[in-house]
PDB file of N, CA and C in Angstrom:
ATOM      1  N   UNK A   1       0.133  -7.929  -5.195  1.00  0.00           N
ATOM      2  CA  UNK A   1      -0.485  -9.013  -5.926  1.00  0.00           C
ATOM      3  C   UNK A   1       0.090  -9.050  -7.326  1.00  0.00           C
ATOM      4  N   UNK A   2       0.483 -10.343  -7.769  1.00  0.00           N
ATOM      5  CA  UNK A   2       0.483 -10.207  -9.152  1.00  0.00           C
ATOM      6  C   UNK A   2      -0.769 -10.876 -10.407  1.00  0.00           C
ATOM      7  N   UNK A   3      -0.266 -10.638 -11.002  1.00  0.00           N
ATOM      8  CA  UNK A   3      -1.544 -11.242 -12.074  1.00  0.00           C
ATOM      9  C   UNK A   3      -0.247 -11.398 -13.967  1.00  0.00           C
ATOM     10  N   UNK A   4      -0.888 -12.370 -14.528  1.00  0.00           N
ATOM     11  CA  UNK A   4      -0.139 -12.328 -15.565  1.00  0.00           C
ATOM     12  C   UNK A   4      -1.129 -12.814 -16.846  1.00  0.00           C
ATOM     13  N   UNK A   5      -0.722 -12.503 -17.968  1.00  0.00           N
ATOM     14  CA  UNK A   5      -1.607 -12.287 -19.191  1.00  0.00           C
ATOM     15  C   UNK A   5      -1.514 -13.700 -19.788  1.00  0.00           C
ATOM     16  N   UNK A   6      -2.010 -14.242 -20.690  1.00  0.00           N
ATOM     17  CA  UNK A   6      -1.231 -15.290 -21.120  1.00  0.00           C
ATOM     18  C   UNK A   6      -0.100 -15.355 -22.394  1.00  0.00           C
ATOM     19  N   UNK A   7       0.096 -16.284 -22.704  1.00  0.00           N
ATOM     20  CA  UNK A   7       1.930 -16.521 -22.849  1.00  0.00           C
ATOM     21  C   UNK A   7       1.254 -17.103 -24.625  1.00  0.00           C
ATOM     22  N   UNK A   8       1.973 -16.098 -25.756  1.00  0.00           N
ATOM     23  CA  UNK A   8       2.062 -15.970 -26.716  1.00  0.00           C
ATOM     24  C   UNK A   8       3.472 -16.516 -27.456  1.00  0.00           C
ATOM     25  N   UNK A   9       3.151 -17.678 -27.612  1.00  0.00           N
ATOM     26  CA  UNK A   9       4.214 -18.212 -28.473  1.00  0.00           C
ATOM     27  C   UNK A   9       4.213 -18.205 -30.226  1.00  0.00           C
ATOM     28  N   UNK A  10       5.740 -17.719 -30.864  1.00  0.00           N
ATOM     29  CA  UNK A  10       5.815 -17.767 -31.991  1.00  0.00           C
ATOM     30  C   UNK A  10       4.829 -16.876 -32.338  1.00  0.00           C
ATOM     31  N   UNK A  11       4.801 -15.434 -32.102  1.00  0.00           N
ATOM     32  CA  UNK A  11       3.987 -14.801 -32.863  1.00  0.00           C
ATOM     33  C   UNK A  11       4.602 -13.422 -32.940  1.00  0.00           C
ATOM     34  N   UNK A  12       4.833 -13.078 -34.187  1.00  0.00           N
ATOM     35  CA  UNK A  12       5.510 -11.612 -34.747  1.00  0.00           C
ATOM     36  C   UNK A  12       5.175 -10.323 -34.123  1.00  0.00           C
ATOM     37  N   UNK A  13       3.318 -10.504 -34.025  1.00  0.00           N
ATOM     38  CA  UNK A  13       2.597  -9.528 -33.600  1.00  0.00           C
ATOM     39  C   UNK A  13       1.677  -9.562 -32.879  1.00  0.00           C
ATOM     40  N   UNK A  14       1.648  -9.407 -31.443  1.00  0.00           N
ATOM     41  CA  UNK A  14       1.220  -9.990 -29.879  1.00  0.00           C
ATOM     42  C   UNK A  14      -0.092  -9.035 -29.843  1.00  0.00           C
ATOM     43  N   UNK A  15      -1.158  -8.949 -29.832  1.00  0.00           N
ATOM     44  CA  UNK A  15      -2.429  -7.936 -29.069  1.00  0.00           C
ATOM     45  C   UNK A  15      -2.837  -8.752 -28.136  1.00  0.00           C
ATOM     46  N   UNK A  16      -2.789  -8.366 -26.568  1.00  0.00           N
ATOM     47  CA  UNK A  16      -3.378  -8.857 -25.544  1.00  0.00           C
ATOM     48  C   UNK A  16      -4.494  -8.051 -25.407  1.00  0.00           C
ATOM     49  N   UNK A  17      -5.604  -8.650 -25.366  1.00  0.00           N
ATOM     50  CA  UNK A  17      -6.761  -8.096 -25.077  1.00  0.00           C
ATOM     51  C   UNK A  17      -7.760  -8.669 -23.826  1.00  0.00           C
ATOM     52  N   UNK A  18      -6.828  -8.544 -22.907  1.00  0.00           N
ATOM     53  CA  UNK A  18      -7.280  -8.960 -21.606  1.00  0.00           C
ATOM     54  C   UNK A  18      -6.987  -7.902 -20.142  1.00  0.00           C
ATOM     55  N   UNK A  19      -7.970  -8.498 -19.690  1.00  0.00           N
ATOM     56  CA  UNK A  19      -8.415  -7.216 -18.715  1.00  0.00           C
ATOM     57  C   UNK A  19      -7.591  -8.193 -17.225  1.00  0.00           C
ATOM     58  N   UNK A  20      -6.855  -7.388 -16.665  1.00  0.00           N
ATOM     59  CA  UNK A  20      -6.625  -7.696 -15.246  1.00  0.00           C
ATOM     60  C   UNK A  20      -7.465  -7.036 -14.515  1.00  0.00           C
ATOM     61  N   UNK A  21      -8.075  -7.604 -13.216  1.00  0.00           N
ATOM     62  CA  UNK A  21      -9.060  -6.409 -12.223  1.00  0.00           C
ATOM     63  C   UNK A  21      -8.348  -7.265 -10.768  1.00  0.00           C
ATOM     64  N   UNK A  22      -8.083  -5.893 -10.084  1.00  0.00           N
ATOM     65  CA  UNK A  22      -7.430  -6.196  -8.517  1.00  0.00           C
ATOM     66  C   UNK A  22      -8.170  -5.190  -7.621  1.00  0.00           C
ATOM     67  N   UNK A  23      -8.714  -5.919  -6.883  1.00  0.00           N
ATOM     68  CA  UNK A  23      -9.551  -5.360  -5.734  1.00  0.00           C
ATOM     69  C   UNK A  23      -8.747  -4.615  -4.837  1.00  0.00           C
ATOM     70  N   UNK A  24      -8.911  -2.697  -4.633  1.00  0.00           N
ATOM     71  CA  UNK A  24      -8.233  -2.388  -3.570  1.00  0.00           C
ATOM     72  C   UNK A  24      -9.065  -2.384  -2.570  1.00  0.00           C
ATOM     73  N   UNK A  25      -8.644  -2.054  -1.411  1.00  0.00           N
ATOM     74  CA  UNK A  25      -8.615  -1.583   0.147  1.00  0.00           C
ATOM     75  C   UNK A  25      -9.340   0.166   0.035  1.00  0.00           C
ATOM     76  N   UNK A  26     -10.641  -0.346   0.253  1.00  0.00           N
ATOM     77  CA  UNK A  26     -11.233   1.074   0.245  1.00  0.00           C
ATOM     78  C   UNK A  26     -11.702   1.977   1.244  1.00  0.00           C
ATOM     79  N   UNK A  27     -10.918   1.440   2.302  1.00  0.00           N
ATOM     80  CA  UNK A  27     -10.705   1.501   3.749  1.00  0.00           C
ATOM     81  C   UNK A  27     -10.639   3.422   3.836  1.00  0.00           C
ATOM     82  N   UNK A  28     -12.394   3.937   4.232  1.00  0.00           N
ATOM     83  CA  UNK A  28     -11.794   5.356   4.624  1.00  0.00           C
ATOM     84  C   UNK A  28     -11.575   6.239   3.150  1.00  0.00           C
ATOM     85  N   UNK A  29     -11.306   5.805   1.819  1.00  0.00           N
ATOM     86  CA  UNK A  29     -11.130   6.562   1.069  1.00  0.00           C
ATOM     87  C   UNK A  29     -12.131   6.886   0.047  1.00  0.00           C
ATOM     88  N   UNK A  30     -12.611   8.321  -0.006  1.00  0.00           N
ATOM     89  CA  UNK A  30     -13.585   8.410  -0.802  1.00  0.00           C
ATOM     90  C   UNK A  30     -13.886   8.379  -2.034  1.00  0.00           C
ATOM     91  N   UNK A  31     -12.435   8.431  -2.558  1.00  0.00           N
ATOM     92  CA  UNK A  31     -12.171   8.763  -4.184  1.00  0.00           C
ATOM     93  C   UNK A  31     -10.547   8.266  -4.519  1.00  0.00           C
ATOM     94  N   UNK A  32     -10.347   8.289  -5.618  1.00  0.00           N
ATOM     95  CA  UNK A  32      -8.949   7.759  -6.012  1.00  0.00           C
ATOM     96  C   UNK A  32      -7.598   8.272  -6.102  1.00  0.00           C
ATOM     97  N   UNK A  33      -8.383   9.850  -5.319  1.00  0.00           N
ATOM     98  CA  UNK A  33      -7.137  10.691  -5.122  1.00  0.00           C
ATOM     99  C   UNK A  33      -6.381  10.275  -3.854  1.00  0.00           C
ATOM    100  N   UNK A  34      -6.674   9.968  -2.993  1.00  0.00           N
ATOM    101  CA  UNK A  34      -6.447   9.457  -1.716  1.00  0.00           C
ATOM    102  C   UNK A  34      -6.049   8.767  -1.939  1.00  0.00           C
ATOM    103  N   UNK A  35      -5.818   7.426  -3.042  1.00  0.00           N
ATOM    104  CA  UNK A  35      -5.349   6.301  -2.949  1.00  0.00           C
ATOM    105  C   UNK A  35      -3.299   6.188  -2.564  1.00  0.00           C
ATOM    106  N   UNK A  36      -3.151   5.100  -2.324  1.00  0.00           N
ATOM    107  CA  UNK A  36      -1.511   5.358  -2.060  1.00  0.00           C
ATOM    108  C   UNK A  36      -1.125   3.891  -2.537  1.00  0.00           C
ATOM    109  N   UNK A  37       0.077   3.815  -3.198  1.00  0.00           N
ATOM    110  CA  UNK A  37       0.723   2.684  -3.943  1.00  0.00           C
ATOM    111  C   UNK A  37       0.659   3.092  -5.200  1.00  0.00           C
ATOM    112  N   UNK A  38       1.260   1.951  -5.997  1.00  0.00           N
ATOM    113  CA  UNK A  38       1.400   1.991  -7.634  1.00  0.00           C
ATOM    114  C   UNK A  38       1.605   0.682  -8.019  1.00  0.00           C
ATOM    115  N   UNK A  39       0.920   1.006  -9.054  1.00  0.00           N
ATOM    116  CA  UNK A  39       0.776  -0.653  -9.690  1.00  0.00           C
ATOM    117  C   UNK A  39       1.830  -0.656 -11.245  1.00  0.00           C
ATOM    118  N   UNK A  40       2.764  -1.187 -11.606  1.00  0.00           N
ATOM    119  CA  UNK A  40       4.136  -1.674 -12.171  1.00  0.00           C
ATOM    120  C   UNK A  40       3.444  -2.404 -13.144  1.00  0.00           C
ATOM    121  N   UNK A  41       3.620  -2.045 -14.768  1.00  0.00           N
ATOM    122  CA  UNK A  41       3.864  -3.061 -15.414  1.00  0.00           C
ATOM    123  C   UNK A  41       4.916  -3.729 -16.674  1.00  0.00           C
ATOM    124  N   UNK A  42       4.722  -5.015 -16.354  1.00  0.00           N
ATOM    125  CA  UNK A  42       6.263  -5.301 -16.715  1.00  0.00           C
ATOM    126  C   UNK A  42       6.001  -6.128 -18.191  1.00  0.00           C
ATOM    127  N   UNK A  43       6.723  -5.893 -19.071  1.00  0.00           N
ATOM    128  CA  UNK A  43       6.880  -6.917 -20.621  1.00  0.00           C
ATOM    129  C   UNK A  43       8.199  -8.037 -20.490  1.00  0.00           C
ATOM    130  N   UNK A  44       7.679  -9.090 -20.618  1.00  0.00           N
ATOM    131  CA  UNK A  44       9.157 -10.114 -20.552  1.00  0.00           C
ATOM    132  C   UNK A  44       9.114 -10.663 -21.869  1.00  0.00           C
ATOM    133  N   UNK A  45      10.161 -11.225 -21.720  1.00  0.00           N
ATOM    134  CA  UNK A  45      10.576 -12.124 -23.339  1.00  0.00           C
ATOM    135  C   UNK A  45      10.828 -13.298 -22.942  1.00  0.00           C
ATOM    136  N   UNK A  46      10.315 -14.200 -23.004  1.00  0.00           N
ATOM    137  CA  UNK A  46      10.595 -15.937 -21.999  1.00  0.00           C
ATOM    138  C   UNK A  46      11.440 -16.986 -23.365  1.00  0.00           C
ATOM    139  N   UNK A  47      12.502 -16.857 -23.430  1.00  0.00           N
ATOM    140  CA  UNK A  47      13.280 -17.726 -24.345  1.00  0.00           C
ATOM    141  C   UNK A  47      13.726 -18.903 -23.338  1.00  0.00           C
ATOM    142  N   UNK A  48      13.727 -20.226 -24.328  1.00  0.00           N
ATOM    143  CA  UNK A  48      13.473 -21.501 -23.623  1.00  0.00           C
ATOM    144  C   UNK A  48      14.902 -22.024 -23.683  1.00  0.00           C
ATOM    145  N   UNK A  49      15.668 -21.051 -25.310  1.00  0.00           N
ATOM    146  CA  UNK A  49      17.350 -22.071 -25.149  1.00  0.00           C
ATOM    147  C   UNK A  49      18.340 -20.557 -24.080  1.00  0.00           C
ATOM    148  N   UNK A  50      17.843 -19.610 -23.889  1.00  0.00           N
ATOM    149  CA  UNK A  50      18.565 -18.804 -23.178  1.00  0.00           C
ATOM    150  C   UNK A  50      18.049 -18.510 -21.782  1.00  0.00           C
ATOM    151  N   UNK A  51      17.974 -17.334 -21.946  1.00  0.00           N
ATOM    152  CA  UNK A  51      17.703 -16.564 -20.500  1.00  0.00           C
ATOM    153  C   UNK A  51      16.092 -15.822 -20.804  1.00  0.00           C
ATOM    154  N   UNK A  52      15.431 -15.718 -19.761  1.00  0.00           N
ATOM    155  CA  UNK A  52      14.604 -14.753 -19.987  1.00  0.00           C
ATOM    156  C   UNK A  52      14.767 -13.100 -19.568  1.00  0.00           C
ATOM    157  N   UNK A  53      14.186 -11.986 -19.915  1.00  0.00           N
ATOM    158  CA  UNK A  53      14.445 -10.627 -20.311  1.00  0.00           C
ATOM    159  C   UNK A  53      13.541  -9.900 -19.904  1.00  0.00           C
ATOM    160  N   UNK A  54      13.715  -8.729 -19.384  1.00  0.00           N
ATOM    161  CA  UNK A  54      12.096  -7.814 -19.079  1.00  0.00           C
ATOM    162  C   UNK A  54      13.163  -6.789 -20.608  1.00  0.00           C
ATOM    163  N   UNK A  55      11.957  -6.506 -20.999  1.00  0.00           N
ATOM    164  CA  UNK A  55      11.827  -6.026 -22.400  1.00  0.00           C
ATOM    165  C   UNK A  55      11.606  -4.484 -21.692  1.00  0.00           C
ATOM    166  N   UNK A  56      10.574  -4.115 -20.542  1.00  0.00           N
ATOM    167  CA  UNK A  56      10.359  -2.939 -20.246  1.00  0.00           C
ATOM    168  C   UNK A  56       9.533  -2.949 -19.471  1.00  0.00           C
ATOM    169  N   UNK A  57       9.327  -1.714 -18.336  1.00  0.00           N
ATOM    170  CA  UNK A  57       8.022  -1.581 -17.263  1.00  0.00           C
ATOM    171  C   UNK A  57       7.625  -0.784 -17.175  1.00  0.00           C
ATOM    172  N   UNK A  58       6.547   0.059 -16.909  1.00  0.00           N
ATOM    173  CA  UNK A  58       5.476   0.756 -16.944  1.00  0.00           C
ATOM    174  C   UNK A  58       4.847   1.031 -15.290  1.00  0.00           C
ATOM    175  N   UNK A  59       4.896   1.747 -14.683  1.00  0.00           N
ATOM    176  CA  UNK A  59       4.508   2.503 -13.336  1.00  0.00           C
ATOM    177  C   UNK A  59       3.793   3.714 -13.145  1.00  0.00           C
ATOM    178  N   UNK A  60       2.573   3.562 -12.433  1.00  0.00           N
ATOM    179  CA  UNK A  60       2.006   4.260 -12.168  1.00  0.00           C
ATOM    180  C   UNK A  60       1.321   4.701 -11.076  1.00  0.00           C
ATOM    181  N   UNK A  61       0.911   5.815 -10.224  1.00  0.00           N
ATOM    182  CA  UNK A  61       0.606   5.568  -9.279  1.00  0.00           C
ATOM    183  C   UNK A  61      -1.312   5.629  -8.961  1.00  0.00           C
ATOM    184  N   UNK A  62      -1.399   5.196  -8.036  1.00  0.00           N
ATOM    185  CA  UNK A  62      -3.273   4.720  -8.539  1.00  0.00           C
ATOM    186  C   UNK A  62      -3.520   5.589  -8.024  1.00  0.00           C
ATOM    187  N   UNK A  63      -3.125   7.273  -7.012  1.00  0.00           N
ATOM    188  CA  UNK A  63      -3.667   8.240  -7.038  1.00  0.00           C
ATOM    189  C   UNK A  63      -4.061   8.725  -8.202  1.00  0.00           C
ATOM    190  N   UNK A  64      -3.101   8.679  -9.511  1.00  0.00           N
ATOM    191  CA  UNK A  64      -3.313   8.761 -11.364  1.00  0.00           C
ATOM    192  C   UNK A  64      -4.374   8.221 -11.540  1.00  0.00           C
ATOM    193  N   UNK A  65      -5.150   7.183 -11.015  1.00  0.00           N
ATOM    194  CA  UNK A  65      -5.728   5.952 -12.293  1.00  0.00           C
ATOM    195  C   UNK A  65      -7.398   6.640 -12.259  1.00  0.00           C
ATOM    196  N   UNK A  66      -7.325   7.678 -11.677  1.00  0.00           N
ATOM    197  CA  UNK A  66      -9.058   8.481 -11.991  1.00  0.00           C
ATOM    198  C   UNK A  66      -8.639   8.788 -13.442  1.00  0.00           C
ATOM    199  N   UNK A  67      -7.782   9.481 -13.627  1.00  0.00           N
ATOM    200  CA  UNK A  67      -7.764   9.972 -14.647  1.00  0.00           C
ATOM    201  C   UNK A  67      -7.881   8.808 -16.133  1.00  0.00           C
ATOM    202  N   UNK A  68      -7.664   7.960 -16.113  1.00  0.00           N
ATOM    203  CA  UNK A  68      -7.445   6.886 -16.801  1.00  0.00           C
ATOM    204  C   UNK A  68      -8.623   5.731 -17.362  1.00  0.00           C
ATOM    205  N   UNK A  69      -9.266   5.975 -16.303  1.00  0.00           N
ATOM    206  CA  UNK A  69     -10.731   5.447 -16.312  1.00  0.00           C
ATOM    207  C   UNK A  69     -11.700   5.552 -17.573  1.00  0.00           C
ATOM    208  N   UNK A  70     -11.981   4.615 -17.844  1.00  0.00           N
ATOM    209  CA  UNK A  70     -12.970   4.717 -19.282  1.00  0.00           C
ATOM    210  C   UNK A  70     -11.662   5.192 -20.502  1.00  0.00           C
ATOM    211  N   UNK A  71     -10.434   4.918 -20.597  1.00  0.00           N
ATOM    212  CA  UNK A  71     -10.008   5.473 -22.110  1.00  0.00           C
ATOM    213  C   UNK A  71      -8.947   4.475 -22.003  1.00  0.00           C
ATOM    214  N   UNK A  72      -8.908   4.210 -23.762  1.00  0.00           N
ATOM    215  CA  UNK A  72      -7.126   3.273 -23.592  1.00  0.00           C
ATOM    216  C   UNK A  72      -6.595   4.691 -23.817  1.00  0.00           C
ATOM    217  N   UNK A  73      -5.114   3.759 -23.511  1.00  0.00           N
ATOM    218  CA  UNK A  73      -4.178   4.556 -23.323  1.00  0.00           C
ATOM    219  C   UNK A  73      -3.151   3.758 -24.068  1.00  0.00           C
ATOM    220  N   UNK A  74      -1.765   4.540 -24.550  1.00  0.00           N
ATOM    221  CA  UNK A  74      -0.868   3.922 -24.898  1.00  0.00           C
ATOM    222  C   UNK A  74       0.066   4.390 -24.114  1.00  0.00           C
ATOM    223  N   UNK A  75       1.128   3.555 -23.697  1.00  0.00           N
ATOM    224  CA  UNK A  75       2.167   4.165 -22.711  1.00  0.00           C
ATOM    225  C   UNK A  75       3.342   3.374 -23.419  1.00  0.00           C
ATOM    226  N   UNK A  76       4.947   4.186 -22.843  1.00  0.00           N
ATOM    227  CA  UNK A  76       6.274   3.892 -23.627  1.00  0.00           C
ATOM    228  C   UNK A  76       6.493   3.055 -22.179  1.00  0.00           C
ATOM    229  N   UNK A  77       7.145   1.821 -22.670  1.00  0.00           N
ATOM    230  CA  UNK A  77       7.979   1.064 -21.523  1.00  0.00           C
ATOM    231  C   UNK A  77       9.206   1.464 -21.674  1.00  0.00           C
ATOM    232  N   UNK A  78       9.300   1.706 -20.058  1.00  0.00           N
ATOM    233  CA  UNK A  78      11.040   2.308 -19.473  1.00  0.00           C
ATOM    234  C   UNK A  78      11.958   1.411 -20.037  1.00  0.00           C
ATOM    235  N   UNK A  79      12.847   1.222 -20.755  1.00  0.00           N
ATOM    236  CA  UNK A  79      14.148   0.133 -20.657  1.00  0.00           C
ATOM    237  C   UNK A  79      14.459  -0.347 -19.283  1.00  0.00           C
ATOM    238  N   UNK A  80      14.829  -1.721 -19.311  1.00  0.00           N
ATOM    239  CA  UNK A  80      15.666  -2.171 -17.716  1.00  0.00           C
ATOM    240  C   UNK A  80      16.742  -1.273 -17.449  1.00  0.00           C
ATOM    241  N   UNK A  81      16.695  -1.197 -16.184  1.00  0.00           N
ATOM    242  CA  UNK A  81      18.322  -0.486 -16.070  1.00  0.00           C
ATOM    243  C   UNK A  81      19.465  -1.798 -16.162  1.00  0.00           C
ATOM    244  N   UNK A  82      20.276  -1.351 -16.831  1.00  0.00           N
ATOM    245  CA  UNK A  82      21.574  -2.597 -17.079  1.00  0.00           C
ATOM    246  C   UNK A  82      22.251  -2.549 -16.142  1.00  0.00           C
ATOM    247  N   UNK A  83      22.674  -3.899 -15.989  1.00  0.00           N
ATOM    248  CA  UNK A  83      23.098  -4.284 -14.416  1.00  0.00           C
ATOM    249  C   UNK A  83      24.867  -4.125 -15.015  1.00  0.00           C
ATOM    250  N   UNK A  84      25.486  -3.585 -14.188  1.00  0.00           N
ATOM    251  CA  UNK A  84      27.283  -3.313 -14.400  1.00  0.00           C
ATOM    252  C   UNK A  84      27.603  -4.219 -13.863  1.00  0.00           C
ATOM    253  N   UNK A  85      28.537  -5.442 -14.353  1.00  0.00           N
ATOM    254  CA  UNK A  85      29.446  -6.424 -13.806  1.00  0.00           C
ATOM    255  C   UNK A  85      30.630  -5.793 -13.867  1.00  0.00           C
ATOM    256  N   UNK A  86      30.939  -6.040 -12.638  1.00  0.00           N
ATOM    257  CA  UNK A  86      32.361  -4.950 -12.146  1.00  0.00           C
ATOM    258  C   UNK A  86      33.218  -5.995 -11.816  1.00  0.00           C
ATOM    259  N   UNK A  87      34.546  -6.122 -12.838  1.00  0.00           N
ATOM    260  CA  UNK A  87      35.176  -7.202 -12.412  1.00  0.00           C
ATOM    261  C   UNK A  87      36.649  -6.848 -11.913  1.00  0.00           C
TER     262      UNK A  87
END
């Protein structure tokens, strides 16, 4: 599933203060250690005279997300890996 934040134009200094919530499949599992998958998150840069950019992504896996519960957190976004044009 995806979900997306909304779209901040012209602004130096971005605070999203919005909550995404995605319903899992609690099929059989008693707790969040059991869980299996990971939920990805991604920062883009949407320029209108160029190209758009993932700035960086963020992955985690939701067996993790007990731990996470009730606290912010700050996390480092990975760089893209750069794509090699091999000519």
């Amino acid at each position: 599933k995806h979900a997306h934040t909304a779209v901040h134009k012209l602004a130096a200094h971005v605070q999203w203060g919005e909550e995404l919530v995605f319903s899992l499949p609690m099929e059989g599992t008693e707790d969040t250690d059991s869980l299996d998958g990971e939920v990805a998150l991604s920062l883009h840069c949407c320029d209108r005279f160029s190209h758009n950019s993932t700035l960086g992504t963020m992955r985690f896996k939701l067996a993790d997300i007990s731990m996470m519960l009730d606290a912010d957190c700050w996390v480092d976004l990975q760089p893209p890996k750069q794509v090699r044009n091999i000519a």
